[in-house]
Protein backbone atom coordinates (compact mmCIF):
# COMPACT_ATOMS: atom_id res chain seq x y z
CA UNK A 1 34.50 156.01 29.53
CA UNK A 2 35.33 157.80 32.39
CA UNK A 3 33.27 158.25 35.42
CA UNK A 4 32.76 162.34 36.40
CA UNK A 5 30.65 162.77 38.99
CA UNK A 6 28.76 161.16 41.64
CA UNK A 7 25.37 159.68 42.34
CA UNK A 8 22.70 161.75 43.57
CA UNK A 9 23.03 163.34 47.05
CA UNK A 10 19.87 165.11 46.93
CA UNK A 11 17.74 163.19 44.36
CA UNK A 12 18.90 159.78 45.26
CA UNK A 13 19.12 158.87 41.50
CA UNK A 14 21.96 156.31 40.59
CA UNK A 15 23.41 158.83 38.54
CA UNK A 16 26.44 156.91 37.10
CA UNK A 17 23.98 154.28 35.58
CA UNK A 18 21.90 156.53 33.90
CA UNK A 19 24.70 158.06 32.42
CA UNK A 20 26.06 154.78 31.34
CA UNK A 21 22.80 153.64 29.77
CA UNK A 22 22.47 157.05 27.62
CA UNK A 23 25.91 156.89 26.54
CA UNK A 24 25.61 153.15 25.11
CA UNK A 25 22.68 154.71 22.99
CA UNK A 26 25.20 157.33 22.17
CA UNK A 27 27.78 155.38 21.26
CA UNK A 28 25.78 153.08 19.32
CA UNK A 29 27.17 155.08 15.39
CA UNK A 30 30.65 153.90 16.64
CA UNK A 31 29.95 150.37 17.67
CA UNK A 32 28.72 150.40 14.42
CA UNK A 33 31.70 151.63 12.76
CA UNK A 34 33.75 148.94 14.85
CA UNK A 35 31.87 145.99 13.87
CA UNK A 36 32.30 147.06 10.16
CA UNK A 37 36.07 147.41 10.68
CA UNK A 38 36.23 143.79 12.24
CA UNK A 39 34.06 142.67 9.02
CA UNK A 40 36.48 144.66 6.55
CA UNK A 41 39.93 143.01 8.57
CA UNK A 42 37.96 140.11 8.03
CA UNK A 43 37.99 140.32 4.51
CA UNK A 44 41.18 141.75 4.95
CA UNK A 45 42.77 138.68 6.08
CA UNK A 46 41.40 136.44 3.36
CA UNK A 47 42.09 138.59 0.01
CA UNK A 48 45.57 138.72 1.63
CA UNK A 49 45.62 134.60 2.22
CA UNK A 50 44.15 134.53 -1.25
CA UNK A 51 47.02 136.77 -2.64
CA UNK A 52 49.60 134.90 -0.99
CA UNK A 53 48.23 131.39 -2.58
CA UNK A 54 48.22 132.73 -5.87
CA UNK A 55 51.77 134.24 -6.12
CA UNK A 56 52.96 130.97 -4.96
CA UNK A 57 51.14 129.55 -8.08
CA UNK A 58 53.03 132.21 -10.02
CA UNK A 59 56.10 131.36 -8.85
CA UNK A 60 55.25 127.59 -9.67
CA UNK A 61 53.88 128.71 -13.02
CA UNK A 62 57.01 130.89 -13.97
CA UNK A 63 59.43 127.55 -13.06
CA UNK A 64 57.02 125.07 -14.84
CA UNK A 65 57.17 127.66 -18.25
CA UNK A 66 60.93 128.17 -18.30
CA UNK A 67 62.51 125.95 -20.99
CA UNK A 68 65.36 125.16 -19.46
CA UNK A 69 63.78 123.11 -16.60
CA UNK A 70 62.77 121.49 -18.92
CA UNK A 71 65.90 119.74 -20.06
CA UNK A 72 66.66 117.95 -16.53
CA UNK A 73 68.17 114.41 -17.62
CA UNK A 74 70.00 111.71 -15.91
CA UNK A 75 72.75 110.10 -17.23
CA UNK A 76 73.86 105.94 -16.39
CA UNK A 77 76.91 103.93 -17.44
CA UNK A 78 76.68 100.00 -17.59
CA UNK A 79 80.15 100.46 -15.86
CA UNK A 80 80.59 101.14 -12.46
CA UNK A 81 83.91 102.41 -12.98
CA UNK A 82 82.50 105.37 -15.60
CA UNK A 83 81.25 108.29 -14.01
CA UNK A 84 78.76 110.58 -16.05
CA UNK A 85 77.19 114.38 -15.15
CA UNK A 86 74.78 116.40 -17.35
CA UNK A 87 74.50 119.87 -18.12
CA UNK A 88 71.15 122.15 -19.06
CA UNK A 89 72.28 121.54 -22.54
CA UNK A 90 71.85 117.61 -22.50
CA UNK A 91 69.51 115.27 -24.38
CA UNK A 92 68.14 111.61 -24.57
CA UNK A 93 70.35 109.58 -26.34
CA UNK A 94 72.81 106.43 -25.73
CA UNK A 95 76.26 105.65 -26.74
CA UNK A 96 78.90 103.23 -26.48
CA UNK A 97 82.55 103.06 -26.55
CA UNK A 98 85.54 100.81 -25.81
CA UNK A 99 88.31 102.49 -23.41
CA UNK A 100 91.60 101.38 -24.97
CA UNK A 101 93.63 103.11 -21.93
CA UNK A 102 93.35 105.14 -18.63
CA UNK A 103 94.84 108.77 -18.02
CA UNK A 104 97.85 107.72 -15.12
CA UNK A 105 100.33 109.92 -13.47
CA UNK A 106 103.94 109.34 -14.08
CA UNK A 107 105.38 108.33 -10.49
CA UNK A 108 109.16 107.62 -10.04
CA UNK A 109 111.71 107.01 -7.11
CA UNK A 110 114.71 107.81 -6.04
CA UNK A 111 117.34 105.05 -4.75
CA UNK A 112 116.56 103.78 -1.55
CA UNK A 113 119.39 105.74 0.63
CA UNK A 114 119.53 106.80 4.29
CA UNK A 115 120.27 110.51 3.41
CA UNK A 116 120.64 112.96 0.64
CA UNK A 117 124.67 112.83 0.46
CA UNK A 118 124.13 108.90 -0.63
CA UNK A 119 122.20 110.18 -3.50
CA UNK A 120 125.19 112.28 -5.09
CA UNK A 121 124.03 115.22 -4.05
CA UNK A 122 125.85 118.75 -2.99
CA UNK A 123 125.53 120.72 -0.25
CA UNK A 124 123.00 122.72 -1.33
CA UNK A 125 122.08 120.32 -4.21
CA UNK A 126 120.84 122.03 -7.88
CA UNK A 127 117.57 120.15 -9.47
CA UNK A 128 116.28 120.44 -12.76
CA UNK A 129 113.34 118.81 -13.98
CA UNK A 130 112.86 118.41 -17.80
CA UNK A 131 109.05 118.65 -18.35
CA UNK A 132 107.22 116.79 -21.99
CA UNK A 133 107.68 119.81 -23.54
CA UNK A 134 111.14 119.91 -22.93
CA UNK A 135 111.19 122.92 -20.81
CA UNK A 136 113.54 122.76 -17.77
CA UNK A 137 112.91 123.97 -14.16
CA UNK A 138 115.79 124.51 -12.04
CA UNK A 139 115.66 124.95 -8.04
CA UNK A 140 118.17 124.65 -5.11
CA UNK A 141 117.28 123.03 -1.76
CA UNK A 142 118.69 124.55 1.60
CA UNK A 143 120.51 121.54 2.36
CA UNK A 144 121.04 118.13 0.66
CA UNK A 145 118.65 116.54 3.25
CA UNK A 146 115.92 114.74 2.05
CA UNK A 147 113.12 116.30 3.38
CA UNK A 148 115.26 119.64 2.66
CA UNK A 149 115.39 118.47 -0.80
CA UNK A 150 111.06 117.57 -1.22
CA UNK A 151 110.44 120.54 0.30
CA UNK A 152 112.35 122.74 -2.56
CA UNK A 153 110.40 120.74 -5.25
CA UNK A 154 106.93 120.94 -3.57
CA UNK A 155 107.50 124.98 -3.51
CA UNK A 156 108.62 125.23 -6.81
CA UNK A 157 106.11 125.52 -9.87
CA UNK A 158 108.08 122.09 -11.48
CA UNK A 159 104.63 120.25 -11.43
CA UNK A 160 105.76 117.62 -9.62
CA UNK A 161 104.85 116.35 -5.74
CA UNK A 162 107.76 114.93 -3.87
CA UNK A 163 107.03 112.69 -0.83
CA UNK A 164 109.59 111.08 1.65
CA UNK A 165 109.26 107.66 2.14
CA UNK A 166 110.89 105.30 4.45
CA UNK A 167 111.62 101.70 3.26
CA UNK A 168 113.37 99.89 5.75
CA UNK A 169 113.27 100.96 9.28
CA UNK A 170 116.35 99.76 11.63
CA UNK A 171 119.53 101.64 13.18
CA UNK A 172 119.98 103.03 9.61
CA UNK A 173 116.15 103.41 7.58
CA UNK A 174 116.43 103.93 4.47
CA UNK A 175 114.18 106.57 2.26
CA UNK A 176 113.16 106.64 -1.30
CA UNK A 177 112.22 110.46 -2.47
CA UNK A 178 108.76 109.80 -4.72
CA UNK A 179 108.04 111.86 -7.51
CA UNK A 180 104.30 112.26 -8.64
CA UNK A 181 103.24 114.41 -11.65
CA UNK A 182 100.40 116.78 -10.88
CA UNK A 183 99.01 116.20 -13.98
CA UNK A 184 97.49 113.35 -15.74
CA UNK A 185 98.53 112.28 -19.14
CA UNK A 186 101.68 112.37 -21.24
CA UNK A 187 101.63 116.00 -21.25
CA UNK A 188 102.95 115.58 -17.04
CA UNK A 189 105.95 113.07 -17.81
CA UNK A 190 109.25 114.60 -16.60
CA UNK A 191 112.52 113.93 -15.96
CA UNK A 192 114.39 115.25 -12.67
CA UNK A 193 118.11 115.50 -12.78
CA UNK A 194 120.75 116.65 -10.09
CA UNK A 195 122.78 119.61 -11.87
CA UNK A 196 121.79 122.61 -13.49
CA UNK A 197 119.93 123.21 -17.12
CA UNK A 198 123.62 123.45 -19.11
CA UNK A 199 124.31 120.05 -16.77
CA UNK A 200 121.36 118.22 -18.39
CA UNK A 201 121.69 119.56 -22.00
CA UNK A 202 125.20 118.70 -22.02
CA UNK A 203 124.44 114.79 -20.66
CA UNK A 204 126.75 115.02 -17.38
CA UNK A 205 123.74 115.19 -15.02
CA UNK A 206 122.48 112.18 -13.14
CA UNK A 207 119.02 111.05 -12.97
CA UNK A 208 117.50 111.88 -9.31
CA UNK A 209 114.11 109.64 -10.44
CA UNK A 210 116.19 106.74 -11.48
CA UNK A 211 113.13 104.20 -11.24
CA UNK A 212 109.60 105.36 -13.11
CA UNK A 213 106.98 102.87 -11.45
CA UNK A 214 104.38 104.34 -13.19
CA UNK A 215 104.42 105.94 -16.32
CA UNK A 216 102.56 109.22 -17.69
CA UNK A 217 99.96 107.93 -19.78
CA UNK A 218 96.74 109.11 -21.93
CA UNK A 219 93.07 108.30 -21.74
CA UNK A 220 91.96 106.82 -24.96
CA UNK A 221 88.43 105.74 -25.91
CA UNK A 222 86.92 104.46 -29.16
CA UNK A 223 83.56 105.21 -30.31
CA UNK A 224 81.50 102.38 -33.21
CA UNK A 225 85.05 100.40 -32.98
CA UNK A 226 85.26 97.86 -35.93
CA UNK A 227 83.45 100.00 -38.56
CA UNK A 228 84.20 102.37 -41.18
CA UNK A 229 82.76 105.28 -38.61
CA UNK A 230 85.69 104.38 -36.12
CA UNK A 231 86.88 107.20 -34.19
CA UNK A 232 89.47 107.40 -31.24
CA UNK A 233 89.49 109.89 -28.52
CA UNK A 234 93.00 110.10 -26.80
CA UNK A 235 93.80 113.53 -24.31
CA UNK A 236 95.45 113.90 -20.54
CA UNK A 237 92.53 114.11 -18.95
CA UNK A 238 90.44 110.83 -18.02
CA UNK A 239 87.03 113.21 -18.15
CA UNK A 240 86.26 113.29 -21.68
CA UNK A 241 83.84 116.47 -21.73
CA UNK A 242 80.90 116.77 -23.97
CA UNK A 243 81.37 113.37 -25.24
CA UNK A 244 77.58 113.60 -25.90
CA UNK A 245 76.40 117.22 -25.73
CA UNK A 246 75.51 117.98 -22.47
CA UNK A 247 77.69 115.01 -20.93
CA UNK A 248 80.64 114.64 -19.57
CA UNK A 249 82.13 111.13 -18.98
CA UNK A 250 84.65 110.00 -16.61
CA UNK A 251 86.93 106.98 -16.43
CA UNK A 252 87.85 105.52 -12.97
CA UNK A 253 91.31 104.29 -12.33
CA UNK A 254 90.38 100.53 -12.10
CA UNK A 255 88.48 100.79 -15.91
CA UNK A 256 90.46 98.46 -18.09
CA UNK A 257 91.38 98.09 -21.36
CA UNK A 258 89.12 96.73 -23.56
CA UNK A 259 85.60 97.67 -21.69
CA UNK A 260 82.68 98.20 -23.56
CA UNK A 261 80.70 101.05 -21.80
CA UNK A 262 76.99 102.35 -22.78
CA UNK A 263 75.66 106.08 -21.55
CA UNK A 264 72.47 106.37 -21.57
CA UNK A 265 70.91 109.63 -20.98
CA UNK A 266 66.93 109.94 -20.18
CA UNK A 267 64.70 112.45 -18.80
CA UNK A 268 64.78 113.37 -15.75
CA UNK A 269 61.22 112.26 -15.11
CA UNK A 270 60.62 112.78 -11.30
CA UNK A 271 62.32 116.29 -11.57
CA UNK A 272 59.92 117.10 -14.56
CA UNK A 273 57.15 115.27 -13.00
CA UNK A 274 57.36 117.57 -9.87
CA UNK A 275 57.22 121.08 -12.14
CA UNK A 276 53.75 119.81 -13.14
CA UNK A 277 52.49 118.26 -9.91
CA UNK A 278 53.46 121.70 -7.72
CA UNK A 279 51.79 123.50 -9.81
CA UNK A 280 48.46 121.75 -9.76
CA UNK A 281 49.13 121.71 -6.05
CA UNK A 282 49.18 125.38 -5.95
CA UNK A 283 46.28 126.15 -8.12
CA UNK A 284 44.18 123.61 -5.60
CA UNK A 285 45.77 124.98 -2.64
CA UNK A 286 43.88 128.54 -3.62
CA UNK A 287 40.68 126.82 -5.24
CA UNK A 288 40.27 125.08 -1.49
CA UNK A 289 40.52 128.76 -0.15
CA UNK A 290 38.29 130.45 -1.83
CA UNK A 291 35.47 127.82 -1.25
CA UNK A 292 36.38 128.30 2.18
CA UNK A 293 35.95 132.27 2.40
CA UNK A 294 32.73 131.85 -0.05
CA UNK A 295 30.70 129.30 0.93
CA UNK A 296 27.98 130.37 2.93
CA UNK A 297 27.24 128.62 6.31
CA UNK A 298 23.74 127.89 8.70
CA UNK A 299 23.45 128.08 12.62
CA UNK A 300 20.20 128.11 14.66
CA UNK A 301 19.77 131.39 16.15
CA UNK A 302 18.21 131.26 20.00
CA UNK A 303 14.78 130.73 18.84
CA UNK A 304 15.85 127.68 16.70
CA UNK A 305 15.58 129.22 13.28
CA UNK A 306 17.97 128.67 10.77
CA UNK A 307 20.25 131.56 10.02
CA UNK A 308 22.47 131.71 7.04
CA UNK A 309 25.24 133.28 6.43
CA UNK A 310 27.63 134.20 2.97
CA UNK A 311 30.94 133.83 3.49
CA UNK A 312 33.36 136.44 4.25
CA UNK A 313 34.16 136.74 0.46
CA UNK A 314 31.17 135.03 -0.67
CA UNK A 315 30.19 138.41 -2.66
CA UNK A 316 33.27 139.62 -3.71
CA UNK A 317 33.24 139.58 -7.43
CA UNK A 318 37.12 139.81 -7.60
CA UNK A 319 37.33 136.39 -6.07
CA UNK A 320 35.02 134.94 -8.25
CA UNK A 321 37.02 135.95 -11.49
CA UNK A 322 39.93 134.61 -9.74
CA UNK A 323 38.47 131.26 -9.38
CA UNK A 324 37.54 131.51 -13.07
CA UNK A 325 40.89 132.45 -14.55
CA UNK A 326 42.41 130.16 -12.73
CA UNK A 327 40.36 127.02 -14.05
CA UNK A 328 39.99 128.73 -17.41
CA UNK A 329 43.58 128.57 -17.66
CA UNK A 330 44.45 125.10 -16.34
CA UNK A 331 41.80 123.48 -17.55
CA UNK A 332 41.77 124.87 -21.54
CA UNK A 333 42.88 122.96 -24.49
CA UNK A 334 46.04 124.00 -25.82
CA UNK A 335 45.81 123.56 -29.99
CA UNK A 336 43.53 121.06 -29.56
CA UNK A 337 45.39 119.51 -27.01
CA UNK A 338 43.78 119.06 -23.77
CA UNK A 339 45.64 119.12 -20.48
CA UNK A 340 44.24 115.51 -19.30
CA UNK A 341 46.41 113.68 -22.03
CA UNK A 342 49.17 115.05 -19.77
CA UNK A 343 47.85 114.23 -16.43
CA UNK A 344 45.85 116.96 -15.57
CA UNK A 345 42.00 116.59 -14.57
CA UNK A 346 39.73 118.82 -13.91
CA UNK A 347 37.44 117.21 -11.27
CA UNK A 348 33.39 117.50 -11.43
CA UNK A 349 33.48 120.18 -8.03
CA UNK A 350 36.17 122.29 -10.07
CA UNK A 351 39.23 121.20 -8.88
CA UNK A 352 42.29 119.43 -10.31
CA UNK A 353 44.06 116.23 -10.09
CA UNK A 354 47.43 115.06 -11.57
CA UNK A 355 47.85 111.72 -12.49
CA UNK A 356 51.24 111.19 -12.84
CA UNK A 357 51.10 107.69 -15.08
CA UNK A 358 49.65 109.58 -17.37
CA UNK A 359 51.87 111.78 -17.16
CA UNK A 360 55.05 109.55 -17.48
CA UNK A 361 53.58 107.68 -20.26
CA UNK A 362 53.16 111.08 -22.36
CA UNK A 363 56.36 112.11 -21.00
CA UNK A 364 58.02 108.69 -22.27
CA UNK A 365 56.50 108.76 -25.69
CA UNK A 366 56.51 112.24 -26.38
CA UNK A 367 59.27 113.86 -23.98
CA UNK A 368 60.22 117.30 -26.48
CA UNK A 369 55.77 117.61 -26.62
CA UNK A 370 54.82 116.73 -23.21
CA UNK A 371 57.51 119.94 -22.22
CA UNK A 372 56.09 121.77 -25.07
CA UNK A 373 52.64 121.48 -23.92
CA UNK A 374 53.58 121.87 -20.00
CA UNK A 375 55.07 125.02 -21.03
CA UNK A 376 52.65 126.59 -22.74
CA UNK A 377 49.84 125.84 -20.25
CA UNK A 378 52.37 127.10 -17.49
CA UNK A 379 52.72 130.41 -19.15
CA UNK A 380 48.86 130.87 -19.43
CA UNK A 381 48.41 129.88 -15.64
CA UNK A 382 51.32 132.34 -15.36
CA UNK A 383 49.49 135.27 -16.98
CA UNK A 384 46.03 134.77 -15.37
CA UNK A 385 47.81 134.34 -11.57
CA UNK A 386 50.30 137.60 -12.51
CA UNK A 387 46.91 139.32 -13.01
CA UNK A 388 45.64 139.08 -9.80
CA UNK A 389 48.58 139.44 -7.41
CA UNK A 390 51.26 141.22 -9.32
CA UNK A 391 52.84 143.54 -6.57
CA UNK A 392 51.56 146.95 -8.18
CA UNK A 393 48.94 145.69 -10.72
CA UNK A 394 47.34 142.70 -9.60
CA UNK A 395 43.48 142.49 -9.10
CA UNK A 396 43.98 141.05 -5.68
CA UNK A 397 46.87 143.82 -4.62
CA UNK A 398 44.55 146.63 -5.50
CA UNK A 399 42.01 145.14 -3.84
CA UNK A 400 44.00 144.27 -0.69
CA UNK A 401 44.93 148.63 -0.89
CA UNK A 402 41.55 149.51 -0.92
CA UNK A 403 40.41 147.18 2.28
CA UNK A 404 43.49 148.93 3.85
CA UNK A 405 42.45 152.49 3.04
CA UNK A 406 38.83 151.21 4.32
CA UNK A 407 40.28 149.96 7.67
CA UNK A 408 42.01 153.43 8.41
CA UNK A 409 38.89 155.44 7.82
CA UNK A 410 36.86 153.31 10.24
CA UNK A 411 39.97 153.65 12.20
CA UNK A 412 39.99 157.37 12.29
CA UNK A 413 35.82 157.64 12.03
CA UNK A 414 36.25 155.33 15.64
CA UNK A 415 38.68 157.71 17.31
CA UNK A 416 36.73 160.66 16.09
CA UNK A 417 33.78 159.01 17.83
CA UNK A 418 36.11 158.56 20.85
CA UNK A 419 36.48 162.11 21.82
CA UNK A 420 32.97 162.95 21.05
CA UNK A 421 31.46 160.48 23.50
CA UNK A 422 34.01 162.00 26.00
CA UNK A 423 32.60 165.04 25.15
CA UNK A 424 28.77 164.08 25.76
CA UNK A 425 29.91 162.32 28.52
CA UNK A 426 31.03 165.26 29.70
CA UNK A 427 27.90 167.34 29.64
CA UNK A 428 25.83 164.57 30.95
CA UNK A 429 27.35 164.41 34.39
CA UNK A 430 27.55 168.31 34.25
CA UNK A 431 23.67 168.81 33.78
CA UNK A 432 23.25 166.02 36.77
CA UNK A 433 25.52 168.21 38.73
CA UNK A 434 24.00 171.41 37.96
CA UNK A 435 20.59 169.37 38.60
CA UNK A 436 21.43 168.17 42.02
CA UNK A 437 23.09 171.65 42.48
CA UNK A 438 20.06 173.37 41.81
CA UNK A 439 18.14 170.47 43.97
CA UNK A 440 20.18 171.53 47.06
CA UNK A 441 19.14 175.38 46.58
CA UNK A 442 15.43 174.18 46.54
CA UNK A 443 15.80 172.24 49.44
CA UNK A 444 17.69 175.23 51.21
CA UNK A 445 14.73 177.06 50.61
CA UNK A 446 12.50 175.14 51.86
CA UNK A 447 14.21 174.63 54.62
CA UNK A 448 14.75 178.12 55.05
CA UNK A 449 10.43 179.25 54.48
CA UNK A 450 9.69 176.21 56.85
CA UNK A 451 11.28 177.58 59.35
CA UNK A 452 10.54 181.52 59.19
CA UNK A 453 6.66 179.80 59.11
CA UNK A 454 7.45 178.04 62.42
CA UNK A 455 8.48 180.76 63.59
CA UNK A 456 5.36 183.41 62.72
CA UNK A 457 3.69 180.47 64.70
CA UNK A 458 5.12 181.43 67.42
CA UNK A 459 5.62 184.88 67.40
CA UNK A 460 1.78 184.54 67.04
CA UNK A 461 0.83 182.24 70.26
């Protein structure tokens, strides 16, 4: 507060200190209100801590309920050279099959030459490449040069690569012009040809690829080989999707004929493992807090007597139904089922503990009910968390409002108070001046009848 006047001239009174003692009794109402406004932010603070803790378990709840996290499985081949993946859609099982052949490119060469005229071909040479289903593709190079020449097939839609490559180096290196198919399979085998379409068709055109190194083969598998159940697999591709549902299998190039390969596809149990464990780590993460904002706590005051005090939530009945739905719905059997045969403890001071061994073993024996189960308790703890800090509805959001709405008005009571301790302040310091004002007329006075008595004296001697 601000000082408006001075100490007493005439009286001698330490006016400023007087007026600072009467206006701490004055302001005493809005030290009050401030102390109650620390208290509610107080509160505050913790229903918002609280709020935060239990959306998380929410959020854990909603990811442990949702079916299709549920389906997490790994899939392993006995062969390094097969490649698996898994899809939502996957499930345990195990298969075998015997790979009768590998998905290959069809690669061919040219002659080895030192430059495109050696080859036959004009300048500007005409290709046509005759694909497997004997379509023909037709392009003309800028020049008969080699490189001229790959780069007219590489920018054409023939589906085939061509590569320069030198053989021999020397005065005079010669090239071969490589041909790769950019498909796997018999359905990329082609034949390249120097003349035009009517060239080919009518037999007069020359092979380009005059050497096939490799040739355009299928992928071929056989599933329960030797029995009446035998089935064979052949396509382009060396993935063979959905071979189980959910799977997709892949050959490697150095797979050979005749392998025996076993997939074997098995829960995902760490995955699974962690949608229960997070979410008994959430629930105790918000247990732990509200112990902490209840429990009550004792000092020594200065006199050495023991003072106790509740917790900053301690009577908030809001907190303590939290704390019950919470452990009502982690803890509750689930038709007949109780959440321990699945890992899940409830410990004697109220909170949980997951034992995962338990866990795997009930997830090993009983993968399709453990994830059943899991679920459905997820979904309660779901509910009962949802109910407290659901963004517009939740116990703990409504609450939070009405601390908020609390803290303004003490807020607003506090400035109020503010200009009406100015105010008093004010008048204090103006009676004190109108008191040493009216001190200084006195003393005038006096002054003034001493002297006219002095004076009589005088006048009378």
């Amino acid at each position: 507060m601000s000082t408006l006047g001075v100490d007493g001239i005439i009286s001698g009174l330490d006016t400023s200190s007087i007026v600072s003692a009467l206006m701490e009794v004055e302001a005493q109402p809005q030290v009050l209100l401030e102390n109650k406004k620390s208290d509610a932010e107080e509160v505050l603070e913790a229903l918002q801590d609280l709020n935060t803790g239990t959306a998380a378990i929410a959020t854990a709840a909603e990811s442990a309920a949702d079916p299709d996290n549920w389906t997490a499985y790994t899939a392993t081949s006995s062969s390094d050279s097969v490649t698996v993946s898994t899809d939502a859609t996957a499930t345990a099982g195990t298969l075998t099959f015997t790979v009768s052949a590998v998905a290959a490119k069809q690669v061919s060469l040219t002659d080895a030459v030192t430059d495109g005229a050696s080859l036959g071909l004009d300048d500007p040479p005409t290709l046509t490449l005759k694909n497997a289903d004997g379509e023909y593709v037709t392009v003309t190079a800028d020049s008969n040069s080699l490189a001229d020449v790959a780069a007219a097939i590489n920018d054409s839609d023939m589906g085939v690569t061509a590569t320069l490559v030198q053989v021999t180096g020397g005065a005079s290196p010669t090239y071969r012009l490589q041909f790769t198919s950019d498909t796997t399979g018999t359905e990329g085998a082609f034949e390249l040809y120097v003349g035009d379409e009517a060239a080919v068709t009518a037999g007069t055109a020359a092979r380009l690829d005059s050497t096939v190194v490799t040739d355009a083969t299928d992928a071929s598998i056989t599933l329960y080989a030797g029995t009446a159940a035998e089935t064979t697999f052949t396509q382009s591709s060396n993935t063979f999707s959905d071979l189980m549902t959910g799977v997709d299998v892949t050959l490697g190039d150095d797979v050979e004929a005749g392998d025996s390969v076993t997939i074997t596809v098995d829960t995902n149990a760490e995955e699974v493992e962690g949608l229960a464990s997070s979410l008994v780590d959430a629930i105790n993460a918000v247990l732990a807090d509200i112990k902490s904002y209840t429990s009550s706590t004792t000092e020594e005051d200065d006199d050495g007597n023991s003072v106790v005090s509740a917790g900053v939530l301690g009577l908030d009945s809001t907190t303590r139904n939290l704390k019950y739905a919470l452990v009502q719905a982690a803890s509750g059997a689930i038709d007949g089922q109780s959440p321990s045969q699945y890992g899940i403890v409830i410990e004697d001071d109220g909170t949980f503990t997951f034992d995962a061994d338990v866990f795997a073993e009930a997830l090993e024996s009983d993968p399709d009910g453990t994830a059943a189960f899991m679920q459905a308790l997820a979904a309660r703890v779901q509910t009962a968390a949802e109910g407290y800090s659901d963004s517009k509805t939740g116990a703990l959001t409504l609450k939070i409002t009405s601390q908020e709405n609390k803290i303004d008005d003490y807020a607003d009571r506090i400035s109020a108070w503010d200009d009406r301790l100015a105010k008093r302040e004010e008048i204090l310091y103006a009676k004190f001046t109108a008191m040493e004002t009216a001190l200084a007329t006195l003393e005038s006075q006096q002054s003034y009848i001493e002297q006219m008595i002095e004076s009589l004296s005088t006048s009378s001697s």
